[in-house]
Protein backbone atom coordinates (compact mmCIF):
# COMPACT_ATOMS: atom_id res chain seq x y z
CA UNK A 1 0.00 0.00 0.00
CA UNK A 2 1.24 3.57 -0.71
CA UNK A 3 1.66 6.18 1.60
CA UNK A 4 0.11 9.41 1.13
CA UNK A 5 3.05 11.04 3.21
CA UNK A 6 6.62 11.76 1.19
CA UNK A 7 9.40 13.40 2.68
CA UNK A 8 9.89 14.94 -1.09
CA UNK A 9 6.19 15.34 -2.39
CA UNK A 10 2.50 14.07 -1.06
CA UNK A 11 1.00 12.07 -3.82
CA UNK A 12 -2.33 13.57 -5.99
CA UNK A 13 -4.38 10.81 -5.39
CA UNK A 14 -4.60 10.47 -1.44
CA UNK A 15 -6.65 13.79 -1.34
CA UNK A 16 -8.99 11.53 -3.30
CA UNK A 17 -8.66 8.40 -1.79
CA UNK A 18 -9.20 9.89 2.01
CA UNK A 19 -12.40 11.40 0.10
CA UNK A 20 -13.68 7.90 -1.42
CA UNK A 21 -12.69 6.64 2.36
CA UNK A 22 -14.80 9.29 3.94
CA UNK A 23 -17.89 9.06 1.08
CA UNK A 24 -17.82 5.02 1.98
CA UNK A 25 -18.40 5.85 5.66
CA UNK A 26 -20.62 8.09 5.29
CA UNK A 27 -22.84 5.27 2.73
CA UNK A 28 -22.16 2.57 5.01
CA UNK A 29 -23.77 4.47 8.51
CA UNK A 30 -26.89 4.91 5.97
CA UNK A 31 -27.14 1.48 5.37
CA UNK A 32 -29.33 1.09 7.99
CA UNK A 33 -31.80 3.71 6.47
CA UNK A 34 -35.45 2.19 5.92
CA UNK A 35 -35.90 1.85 1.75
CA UNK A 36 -37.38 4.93 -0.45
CA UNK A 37 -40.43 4.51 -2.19
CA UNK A 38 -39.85 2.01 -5.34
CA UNK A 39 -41.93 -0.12 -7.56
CA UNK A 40 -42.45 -3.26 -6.37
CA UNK A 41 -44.25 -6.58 -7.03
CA UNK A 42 -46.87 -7.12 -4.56
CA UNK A 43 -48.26 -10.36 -3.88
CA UNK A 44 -51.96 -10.15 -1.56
CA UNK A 45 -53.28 -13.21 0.22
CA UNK A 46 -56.18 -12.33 1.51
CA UNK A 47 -57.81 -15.52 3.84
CA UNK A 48 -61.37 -15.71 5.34
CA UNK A 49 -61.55 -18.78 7.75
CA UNK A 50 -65.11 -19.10 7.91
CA UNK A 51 -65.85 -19.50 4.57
CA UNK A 52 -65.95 -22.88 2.98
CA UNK A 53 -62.54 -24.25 1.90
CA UNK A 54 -62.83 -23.18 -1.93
CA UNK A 55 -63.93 -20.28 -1.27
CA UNK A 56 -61.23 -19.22 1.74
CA UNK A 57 -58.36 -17.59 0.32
CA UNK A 58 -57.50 -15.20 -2.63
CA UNK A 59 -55.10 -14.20 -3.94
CA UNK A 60 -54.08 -10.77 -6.29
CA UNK A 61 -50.39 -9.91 -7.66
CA UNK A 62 -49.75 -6.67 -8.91
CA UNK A 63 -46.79 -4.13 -9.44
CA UNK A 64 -47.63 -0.57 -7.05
CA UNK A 65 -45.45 2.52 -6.09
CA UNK A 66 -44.57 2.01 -2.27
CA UNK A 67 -43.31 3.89 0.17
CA UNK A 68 -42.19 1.86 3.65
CA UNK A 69 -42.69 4.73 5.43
CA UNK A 70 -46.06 4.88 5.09
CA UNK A 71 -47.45 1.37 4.73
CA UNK A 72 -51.05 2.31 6.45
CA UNK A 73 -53.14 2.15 2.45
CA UNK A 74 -51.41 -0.72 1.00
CA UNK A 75 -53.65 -3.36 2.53
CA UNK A 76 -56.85 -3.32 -0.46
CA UNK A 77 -59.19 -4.25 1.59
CA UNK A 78 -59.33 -1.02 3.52
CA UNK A 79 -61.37 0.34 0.81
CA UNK A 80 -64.45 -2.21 1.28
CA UNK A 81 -67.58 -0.86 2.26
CA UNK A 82 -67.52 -2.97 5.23
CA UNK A 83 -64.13 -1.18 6.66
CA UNK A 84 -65.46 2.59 6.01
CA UNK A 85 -64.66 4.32 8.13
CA UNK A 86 -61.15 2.82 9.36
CA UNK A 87 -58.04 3.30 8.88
CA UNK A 88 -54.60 2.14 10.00
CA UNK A 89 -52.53 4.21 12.63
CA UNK A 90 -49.08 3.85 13.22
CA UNK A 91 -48.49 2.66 16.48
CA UNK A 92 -44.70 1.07 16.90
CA UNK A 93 -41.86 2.52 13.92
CA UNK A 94 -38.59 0.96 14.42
CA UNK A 95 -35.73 -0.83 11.98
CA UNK A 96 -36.72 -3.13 10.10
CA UNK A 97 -40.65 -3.41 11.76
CA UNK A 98 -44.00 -1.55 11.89
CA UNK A 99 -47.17 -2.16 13.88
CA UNK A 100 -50.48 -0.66 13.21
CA UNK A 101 -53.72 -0.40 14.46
CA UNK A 102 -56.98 -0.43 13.02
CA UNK A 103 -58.77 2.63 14.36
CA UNK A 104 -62.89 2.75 13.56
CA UNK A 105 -65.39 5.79 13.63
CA UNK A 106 -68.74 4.70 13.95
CA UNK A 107 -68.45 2.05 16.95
CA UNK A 108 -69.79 -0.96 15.07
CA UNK A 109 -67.21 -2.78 17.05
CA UNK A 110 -64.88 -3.88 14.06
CA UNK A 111 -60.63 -4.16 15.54
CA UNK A 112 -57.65 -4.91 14.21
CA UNK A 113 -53.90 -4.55 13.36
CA UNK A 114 -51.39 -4.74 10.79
CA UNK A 115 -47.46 -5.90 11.44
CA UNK A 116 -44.44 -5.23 8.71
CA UNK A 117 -41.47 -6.42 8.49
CA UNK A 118 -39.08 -4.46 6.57
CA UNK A 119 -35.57 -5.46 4.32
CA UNK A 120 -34.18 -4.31 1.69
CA UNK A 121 -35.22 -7.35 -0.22
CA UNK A 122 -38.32 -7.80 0.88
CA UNK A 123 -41.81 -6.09 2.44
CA UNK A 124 -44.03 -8.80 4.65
CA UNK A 125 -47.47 -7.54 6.30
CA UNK A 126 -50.09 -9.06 7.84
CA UNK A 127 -53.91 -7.54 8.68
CA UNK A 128 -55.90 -9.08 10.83
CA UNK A 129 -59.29 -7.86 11.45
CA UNK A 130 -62.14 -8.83 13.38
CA UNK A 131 -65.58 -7.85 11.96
CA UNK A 132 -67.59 -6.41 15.02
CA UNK A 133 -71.23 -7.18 14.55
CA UNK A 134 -70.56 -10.29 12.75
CA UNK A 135 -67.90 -11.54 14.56
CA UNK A 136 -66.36 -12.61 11.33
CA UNK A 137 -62.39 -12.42 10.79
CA UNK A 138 -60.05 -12.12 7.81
CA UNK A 139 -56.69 -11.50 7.54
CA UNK A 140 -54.22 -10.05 4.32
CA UNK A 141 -51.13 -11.51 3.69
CA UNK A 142 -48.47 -8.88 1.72
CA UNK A 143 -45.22 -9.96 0.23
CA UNK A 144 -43.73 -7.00 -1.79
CA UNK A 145 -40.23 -7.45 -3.84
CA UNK A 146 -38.52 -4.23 -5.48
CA UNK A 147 -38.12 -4.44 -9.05
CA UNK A 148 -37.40 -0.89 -10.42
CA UNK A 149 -38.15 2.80 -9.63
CA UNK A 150 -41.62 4.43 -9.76
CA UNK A 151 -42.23 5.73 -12.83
């Protein structure tokens, strides 16, 4: 290895190289920052128990701008007409997970929560939800897998 120190005459490139040294620090601390929004593939499983077993799960893949900062609307099945009314709060925001509850004007009793876990690779949620005056459950399974930038 050379030294960037001569009795006669410092060397042009270790300005450079204590630069690229300093600019790889500085990306390696932010490798623990949570992923910016990108396109990814997102892969729903969405499961109701009750039902009879041909009719219990379904299941939807599409391609959606995400952000994993805000994960609250990715769920679908937020927009029913049986969930109007709710929405998903964060609750717990930490590396790597997020927990959410479901939070419901109208008191017709319906609860719930959604947990994330968060990599670079990969996006995994789960909402659960309990139907209040049917006392009916279903849950949505997310996968989500990067595969470009939002257009």
């Amino acid at each position: 290895m050379q030294r960037c120190v001569n009795r006669h005459r410092p060397r042009p490139s270790c300005g450079r190289i204590g630069a690229l040294a300093l600019a790889l620090g500085v990306v390696a601390a932010r490798g623990a920052d949570p992923p910016e929004q990108r396109l990814y593939e997102v892969r729903t499983q969405t499961g109701m128990p009750h039902l009879e077993e041909n009719l219990r799960y379904a299941v939807v893949t599409e391609q959606r701008c995400l952000d994993p900062q805000d994960l609250s609307t990715v769920f679908w099945m937020l927009g029913d007409a049986s969930l109007q009314g709710c929405k998903l709060a964060k609750v717990l925001d930490e590396p790597g997970h997020a927990v959410y509850a479901l939070q419901c004007s109208g008191g017709h009793g319906t609860s719930g929560d959604a947990r994330w876990e968060l990599t670079p690779r990969r996006l995994s949620g789960v909402l659960n939800v309990r139907l209040g005056g049917k006392n009916m459950t279903f849950y949505q399974r997310i996968a989500a897998t990067p595969i470009g930038a939002c257009r």
